[in-house]
N, C-alpha and C. Protein backbone atom coordinates (compact mmCIF):
# COMPACT_ATOMS: atom_id res chain seq x y z
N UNK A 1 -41.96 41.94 43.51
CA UNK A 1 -41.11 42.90 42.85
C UNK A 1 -39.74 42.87 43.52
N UNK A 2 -38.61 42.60 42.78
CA UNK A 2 -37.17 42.43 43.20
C UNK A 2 -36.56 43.89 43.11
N UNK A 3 -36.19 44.37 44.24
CA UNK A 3 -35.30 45.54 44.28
C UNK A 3 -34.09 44.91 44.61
N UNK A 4 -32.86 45.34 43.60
CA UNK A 4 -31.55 45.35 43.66
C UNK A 4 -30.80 46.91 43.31
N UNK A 5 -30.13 47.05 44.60
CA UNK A 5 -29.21 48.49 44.00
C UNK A 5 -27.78 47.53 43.96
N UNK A 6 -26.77 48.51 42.90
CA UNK A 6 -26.12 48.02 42.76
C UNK A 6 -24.81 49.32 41.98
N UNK A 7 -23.57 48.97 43.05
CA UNK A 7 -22.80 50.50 42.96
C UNK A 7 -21.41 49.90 42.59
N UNK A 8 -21.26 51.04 40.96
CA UNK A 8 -20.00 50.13 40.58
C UNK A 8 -18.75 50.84 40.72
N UNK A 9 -17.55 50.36 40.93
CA UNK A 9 -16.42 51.24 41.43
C UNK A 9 -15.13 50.97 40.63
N UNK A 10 -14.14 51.77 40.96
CA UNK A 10 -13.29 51.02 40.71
C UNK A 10 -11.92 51.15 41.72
N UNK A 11 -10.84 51.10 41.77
CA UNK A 11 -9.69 50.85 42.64
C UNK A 11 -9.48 52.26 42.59
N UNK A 12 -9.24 53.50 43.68
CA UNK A 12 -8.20 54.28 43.71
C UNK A 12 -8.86 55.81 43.24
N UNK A 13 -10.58 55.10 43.15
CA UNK A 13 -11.40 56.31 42.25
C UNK A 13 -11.78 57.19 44.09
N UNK A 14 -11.49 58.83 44.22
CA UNK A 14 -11.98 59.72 45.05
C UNK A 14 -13.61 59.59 45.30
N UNK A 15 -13.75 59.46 44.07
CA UNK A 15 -15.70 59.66 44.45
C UNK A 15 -16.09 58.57 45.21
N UNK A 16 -15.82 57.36 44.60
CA UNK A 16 -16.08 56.10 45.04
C UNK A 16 -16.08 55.92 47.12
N UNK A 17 -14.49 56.37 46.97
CA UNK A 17 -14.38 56.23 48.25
C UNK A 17 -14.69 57.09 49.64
N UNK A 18 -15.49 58.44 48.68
CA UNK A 18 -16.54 58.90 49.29
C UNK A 18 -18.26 58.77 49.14
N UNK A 19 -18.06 58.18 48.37
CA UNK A 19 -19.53 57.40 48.56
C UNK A 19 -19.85 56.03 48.97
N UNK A 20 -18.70 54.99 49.70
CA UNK A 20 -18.82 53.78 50.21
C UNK A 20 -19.60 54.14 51.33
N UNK A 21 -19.13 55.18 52.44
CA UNK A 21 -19.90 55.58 53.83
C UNK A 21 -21.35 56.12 53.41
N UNK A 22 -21.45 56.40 52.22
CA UNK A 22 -23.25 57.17 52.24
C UNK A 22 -24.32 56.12 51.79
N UNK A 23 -23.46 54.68 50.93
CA UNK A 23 -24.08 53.63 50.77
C UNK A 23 -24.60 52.78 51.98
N UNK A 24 -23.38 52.39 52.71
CA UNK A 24 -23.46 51.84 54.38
C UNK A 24 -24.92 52.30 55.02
N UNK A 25 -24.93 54.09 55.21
CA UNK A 25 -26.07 54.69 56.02
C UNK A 25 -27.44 54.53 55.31
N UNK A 26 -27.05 54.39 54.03
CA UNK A 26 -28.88 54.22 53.50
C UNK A 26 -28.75 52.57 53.62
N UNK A 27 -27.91 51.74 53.44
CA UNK A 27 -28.14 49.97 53.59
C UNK A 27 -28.94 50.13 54.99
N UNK A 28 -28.16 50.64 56.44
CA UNK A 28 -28.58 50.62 57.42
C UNK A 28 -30.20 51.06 57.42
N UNK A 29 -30.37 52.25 57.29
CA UNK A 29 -31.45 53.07 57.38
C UNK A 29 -32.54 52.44 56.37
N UNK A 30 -32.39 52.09 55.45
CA UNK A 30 -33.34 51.08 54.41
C UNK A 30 -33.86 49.61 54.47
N UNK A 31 -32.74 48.96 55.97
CA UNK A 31 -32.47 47.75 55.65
C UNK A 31 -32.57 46.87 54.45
N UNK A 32 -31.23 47.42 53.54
CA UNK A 32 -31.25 46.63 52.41
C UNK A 32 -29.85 46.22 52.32
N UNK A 33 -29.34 45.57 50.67
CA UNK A 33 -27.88 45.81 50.59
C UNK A 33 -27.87 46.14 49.64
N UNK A 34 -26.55 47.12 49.00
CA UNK A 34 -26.30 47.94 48.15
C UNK A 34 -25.05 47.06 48.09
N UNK A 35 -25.11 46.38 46.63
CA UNK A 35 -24.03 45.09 45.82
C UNK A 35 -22.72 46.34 45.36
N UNK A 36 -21.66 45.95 45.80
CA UNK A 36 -20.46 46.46 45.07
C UNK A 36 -19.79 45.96 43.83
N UNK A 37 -19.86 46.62 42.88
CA UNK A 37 -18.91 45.77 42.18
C UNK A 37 -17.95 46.24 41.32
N UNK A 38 -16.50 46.30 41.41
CA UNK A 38 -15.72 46.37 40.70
C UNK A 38 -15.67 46.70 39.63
N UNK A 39 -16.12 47.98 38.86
CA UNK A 39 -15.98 48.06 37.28
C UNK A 39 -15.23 47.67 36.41
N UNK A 40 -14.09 47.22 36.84
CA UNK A 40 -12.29 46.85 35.89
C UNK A 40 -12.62 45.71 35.68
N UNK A 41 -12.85 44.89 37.22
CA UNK A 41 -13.00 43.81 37.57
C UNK A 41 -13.67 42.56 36.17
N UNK A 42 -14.77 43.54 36.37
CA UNK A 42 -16.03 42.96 35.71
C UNK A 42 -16.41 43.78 34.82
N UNK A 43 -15.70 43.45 33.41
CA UNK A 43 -15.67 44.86 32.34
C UNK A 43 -17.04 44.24 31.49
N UNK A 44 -17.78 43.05 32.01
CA UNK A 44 -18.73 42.70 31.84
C UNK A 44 -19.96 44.01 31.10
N UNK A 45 -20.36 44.17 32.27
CA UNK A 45 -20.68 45.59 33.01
C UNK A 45 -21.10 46.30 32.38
N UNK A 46 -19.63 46.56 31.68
CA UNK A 46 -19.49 48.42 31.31
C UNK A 46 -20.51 48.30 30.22
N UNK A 47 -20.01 47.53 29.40
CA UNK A 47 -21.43 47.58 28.21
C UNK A 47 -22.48 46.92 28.49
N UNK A 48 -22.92 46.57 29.52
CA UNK A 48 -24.21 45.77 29.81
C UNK A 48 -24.87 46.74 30.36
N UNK A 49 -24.74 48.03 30.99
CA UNK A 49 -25.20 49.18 31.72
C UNK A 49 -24.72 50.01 31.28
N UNK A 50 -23.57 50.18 30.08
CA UNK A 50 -22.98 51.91 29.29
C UNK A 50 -22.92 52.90 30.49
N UNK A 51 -21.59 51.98 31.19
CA UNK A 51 -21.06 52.57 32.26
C UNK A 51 -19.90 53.49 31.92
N UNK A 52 -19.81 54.56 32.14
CA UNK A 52 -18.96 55.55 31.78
C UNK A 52 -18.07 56.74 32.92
N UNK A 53 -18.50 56.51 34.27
CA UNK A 53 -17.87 56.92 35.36
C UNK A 53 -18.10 56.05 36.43
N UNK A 54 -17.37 55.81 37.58
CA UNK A 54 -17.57 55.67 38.63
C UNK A 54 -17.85 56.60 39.77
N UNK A 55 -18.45 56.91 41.12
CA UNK A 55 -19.65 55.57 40.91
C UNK A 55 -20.55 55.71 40.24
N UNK A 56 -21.26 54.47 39.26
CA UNK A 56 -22.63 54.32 38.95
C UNK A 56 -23.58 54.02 39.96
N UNK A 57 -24.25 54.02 40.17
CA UNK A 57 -25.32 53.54 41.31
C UNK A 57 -26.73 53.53 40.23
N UNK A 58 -27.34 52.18 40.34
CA UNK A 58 -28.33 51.81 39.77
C UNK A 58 -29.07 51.36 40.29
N UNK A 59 -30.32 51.28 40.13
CA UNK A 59 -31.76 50.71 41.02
C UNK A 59 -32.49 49.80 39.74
N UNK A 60 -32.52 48.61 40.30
CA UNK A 60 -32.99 48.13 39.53
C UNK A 60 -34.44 47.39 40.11
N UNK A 61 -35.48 47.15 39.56
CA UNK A 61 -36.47 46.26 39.47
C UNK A 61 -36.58 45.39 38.90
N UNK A 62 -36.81 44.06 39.06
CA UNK A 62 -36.98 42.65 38.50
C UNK A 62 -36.15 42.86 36.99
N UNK A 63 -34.77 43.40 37.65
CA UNK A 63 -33.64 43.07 36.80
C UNK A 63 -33.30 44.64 35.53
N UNK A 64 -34.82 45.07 35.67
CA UNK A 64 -34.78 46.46 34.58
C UNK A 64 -33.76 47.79 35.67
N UNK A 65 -33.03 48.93 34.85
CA UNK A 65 -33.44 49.65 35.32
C UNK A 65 -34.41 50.62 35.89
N UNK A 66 -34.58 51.38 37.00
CA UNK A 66 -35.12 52.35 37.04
C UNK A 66 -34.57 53.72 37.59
N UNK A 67 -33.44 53.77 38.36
CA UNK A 67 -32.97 54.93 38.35
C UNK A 67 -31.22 54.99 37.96
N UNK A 68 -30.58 55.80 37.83
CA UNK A 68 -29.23 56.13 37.31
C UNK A 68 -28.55 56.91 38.26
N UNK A 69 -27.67 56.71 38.51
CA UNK A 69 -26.80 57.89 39.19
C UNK A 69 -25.88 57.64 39.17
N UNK A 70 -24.59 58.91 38.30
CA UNK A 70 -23.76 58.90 37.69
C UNK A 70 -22.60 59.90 38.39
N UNK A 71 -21.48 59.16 39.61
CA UNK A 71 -20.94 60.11 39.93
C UNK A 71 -21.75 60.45 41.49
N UNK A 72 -20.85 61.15 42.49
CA UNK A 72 -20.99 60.96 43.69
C UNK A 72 -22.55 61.53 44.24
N UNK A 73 -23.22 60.26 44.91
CA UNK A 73 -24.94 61.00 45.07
C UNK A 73 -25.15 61.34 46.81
N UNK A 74 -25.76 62.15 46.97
CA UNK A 74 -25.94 62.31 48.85
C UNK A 74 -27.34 61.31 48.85
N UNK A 75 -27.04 60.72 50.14
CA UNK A 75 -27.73 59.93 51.27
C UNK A 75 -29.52 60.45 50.69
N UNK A 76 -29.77 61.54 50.88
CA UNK A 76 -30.90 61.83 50.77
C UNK A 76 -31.90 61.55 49.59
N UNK A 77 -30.63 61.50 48.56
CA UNK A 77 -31.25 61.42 47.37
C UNK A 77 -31.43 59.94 46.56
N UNK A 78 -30.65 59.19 47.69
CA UNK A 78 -30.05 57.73 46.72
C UNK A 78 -31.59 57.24 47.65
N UNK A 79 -31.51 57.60 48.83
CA UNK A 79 -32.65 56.27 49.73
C UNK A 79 -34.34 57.47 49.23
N UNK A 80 -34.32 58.42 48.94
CA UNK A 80 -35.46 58.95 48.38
C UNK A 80 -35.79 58.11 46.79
N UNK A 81 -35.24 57.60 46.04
CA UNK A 81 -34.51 57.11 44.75
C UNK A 81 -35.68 55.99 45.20
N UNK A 82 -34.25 55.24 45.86
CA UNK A 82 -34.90 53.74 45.99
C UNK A 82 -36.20 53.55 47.31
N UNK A 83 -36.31 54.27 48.12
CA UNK A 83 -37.89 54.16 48.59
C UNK A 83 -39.24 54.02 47.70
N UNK A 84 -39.14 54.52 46.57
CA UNK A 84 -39.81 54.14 45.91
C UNK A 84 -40.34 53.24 45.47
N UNK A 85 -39.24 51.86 45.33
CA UNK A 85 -39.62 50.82 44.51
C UNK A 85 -39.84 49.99 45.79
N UNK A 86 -39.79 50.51 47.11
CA UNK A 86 -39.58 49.23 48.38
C UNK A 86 -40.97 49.11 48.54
């Protein structure tokens, strides 16, 4: 079973750049990595996941979603999230 999280941002967004440090502490604390990626960047994306704020933060399993989070999430709730699928 493939767990990928994956947190999309964009340049200059407040939430974002308070949720880069709460991603870091659950990567650490989970030993995993949490993929950044550029929402503008990669407008790919937006309709491939009906991305509509930054940050998104998504959990995915062997490529599906399974969880959503839309907009700035605490530490507790993102690595409670993804403990699940580890």
């Amino acid at each position: 079973m493939a767990v990928n999280v994956i947190c999309f941002y964009q340049e200059g967004c407040m939430g974002c750049e308070e949720q880069e440090p709460i991603n870091r502490e659950v990567e650490s604390a989970l030993g995993i990595r949490i993929e950044a990626i550029d929402a503008v960047r990669n407008q790919q994306y937006i309709s491939e996941y009906n991305l509509r704020v930054t940050p998104t933060i998504l959990v995915l399993v062997d490529g599906e979603v399974k969880e959503r989070f839309e907009g700035l999430v605490h530490r507790e709730e993102l690595e409670a999230a993804i403990k699940k699928y580890l």
